[in-house]
C-alpha atoms as a PDB file:
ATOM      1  CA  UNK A   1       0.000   0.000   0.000  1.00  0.00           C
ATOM      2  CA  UNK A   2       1.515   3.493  -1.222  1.00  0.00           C
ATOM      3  CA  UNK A   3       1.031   6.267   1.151  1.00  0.00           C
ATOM      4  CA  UNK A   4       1.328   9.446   0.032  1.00  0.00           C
ATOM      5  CA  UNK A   5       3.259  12.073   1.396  1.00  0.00           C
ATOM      6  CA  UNK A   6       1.765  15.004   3.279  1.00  0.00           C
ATOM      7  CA  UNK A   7       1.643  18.288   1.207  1.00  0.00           C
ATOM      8  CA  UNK A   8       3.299  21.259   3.300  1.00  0.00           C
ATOM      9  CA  UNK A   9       1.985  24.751   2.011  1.00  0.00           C
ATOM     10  CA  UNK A  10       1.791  28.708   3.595  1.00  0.00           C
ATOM     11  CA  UNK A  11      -1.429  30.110   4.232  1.00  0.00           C
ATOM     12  CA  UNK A  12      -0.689  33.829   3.977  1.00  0.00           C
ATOM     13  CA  UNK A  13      -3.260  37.116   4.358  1.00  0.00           C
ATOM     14  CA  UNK A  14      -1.895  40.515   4.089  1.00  0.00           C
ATOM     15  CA  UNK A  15      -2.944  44.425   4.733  1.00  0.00           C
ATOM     16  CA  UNK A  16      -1.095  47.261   3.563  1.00  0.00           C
ATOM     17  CA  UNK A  17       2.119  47.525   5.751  1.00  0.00           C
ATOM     18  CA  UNK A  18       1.648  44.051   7.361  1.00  0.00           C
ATOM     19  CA  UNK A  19       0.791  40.455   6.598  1.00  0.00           C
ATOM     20  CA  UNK A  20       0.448  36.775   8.305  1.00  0.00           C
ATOM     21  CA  UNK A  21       1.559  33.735   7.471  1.00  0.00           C
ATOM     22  CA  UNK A  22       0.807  30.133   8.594  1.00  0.00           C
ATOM     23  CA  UNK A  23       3.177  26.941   7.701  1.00  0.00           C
ATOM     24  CA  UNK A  24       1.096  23.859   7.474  1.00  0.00           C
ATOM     25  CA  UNK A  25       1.598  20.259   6.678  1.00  0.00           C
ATOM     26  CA  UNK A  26      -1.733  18.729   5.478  1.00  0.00           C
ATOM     27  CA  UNK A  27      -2.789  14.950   4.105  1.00  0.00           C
ATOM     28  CA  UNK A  28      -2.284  14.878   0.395  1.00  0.00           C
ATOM     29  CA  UNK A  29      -5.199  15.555  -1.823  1.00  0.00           C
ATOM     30  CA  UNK A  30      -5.846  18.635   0.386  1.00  0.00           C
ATOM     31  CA  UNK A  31      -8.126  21.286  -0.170  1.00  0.00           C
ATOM     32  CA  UNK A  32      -7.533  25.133  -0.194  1.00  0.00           C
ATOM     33  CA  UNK A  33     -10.097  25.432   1.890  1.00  0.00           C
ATOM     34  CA  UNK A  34      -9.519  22.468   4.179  1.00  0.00           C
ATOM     35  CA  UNK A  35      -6.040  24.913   4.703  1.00  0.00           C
ATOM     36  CA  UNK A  36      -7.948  27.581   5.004  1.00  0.00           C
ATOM     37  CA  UNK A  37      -9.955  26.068   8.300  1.00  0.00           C
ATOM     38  CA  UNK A  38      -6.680  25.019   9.318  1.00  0.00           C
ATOM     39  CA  UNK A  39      -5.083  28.315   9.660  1.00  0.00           C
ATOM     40  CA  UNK A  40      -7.765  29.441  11.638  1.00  0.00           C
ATOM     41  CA  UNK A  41      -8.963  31.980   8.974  1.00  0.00           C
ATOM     42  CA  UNK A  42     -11.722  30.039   7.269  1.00  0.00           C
ATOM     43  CA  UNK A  43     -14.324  32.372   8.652  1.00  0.00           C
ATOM     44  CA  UNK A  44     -12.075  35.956   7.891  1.00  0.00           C
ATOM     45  CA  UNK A  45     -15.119  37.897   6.248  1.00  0.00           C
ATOM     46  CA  UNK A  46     -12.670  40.153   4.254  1.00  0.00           C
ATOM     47  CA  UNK A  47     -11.623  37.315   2.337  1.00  0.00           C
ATOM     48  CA  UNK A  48     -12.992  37.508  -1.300  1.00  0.00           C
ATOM     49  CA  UNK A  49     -10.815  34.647  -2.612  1.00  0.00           C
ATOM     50  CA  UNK A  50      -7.970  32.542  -3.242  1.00  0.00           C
ATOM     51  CA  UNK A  51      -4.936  32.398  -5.268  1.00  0.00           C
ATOM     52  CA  UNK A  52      -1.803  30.019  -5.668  1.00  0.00           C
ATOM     53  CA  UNK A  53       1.213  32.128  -6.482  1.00  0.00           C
ATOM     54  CA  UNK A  54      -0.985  35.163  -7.791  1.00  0.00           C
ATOM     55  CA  UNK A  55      -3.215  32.743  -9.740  1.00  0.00           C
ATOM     56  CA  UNK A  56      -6.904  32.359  -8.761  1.00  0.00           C
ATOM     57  CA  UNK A  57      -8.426  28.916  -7.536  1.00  0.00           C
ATOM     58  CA  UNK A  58     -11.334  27.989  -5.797  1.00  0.00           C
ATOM     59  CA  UNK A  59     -11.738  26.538  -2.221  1.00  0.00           C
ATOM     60  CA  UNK A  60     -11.652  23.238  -4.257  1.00  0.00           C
ATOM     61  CA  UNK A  61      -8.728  23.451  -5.800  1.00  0.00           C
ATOM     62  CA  UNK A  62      -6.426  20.362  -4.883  1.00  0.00           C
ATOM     63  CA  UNK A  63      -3.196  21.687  -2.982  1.00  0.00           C
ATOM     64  CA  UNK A  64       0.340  20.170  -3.916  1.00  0.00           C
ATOM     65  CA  UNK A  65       3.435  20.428  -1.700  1.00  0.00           C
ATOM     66  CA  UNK A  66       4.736  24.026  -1.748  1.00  0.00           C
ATOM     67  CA  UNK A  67       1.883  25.713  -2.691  1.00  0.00           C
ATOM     68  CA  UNK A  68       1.684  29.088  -0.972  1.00  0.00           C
ATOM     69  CA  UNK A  69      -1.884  29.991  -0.436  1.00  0.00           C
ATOM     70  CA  UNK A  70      -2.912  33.749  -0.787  1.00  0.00           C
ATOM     71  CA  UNK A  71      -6.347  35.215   0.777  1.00  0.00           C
ATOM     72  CA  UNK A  72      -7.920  37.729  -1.123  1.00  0.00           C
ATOM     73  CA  UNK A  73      -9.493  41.138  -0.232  1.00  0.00           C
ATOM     74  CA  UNK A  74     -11.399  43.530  -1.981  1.00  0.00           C
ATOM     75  CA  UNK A  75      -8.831  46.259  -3.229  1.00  0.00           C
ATOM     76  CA  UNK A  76      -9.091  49.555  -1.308  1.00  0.00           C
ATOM     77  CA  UNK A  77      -8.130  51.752  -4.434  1.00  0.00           C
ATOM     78  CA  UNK A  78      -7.904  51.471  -7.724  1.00  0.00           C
ATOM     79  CA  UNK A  79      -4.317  50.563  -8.506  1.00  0.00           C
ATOM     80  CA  UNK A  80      -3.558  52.838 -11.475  1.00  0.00           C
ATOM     81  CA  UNK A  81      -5.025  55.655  -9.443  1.00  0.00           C
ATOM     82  CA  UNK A  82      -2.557  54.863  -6.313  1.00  0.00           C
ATOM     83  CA  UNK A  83       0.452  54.614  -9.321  1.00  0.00           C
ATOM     84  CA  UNK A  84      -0.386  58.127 -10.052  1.00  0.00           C
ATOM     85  CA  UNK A  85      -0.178  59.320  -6.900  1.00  0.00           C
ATOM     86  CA  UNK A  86       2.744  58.032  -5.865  1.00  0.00           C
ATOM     87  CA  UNK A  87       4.565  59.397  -9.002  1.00  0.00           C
ATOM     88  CA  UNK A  88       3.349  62.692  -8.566  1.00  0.00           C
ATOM     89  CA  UNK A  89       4.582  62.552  -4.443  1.00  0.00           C
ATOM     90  CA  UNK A  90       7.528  61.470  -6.523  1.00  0.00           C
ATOM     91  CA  UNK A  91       8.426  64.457  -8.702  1.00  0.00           C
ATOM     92  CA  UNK A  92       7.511  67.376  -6.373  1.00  0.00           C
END
């Protein structure tokens, strides 16, 4: 009988100037969302979804070993607005 190995994978959530992060090792075939109960986070009501290295998944989505989970939150600007901004701070 072939056992598989656990997966180990970061659970990470961030805010502008700050961010957490959670190692866990989890049985394989995994869920992000099974991760995301594990962390302690799976009822964090700012969270709007999930991504895998900056790519979006569902709570489905299988994890593999290494996988660094990102929570989601609704933006707070618009980022091309912010960019101009800062580059006008920038040239006074």
């Amino acid at each position: 009988m072939l056992v598989e190995a656990p997966v180990r994978v970061e659970v990470i959530r961030g805010w502008p100037g700050r961010f957490e992060s959670v190692q866990l090792s989890l049985p394989a075939g995994s869920t992000a969302a099974q991760a995301l109960r594990m962390a302690g986070w799976g009822d964090d009501p700012e969270i709007t979804g999930l991504a895998v290295y900056g790519l979006r998944i569902t709570p489905e989505y299988r994890l593999s070993d290494g996988d660094r989970v990102e929570l989601l939150r609704p933006l707070t600007a618009d980022p091309k607005d912010a960019r101009r901004r800062r580059a006008l701070r920038g040239r006074g």
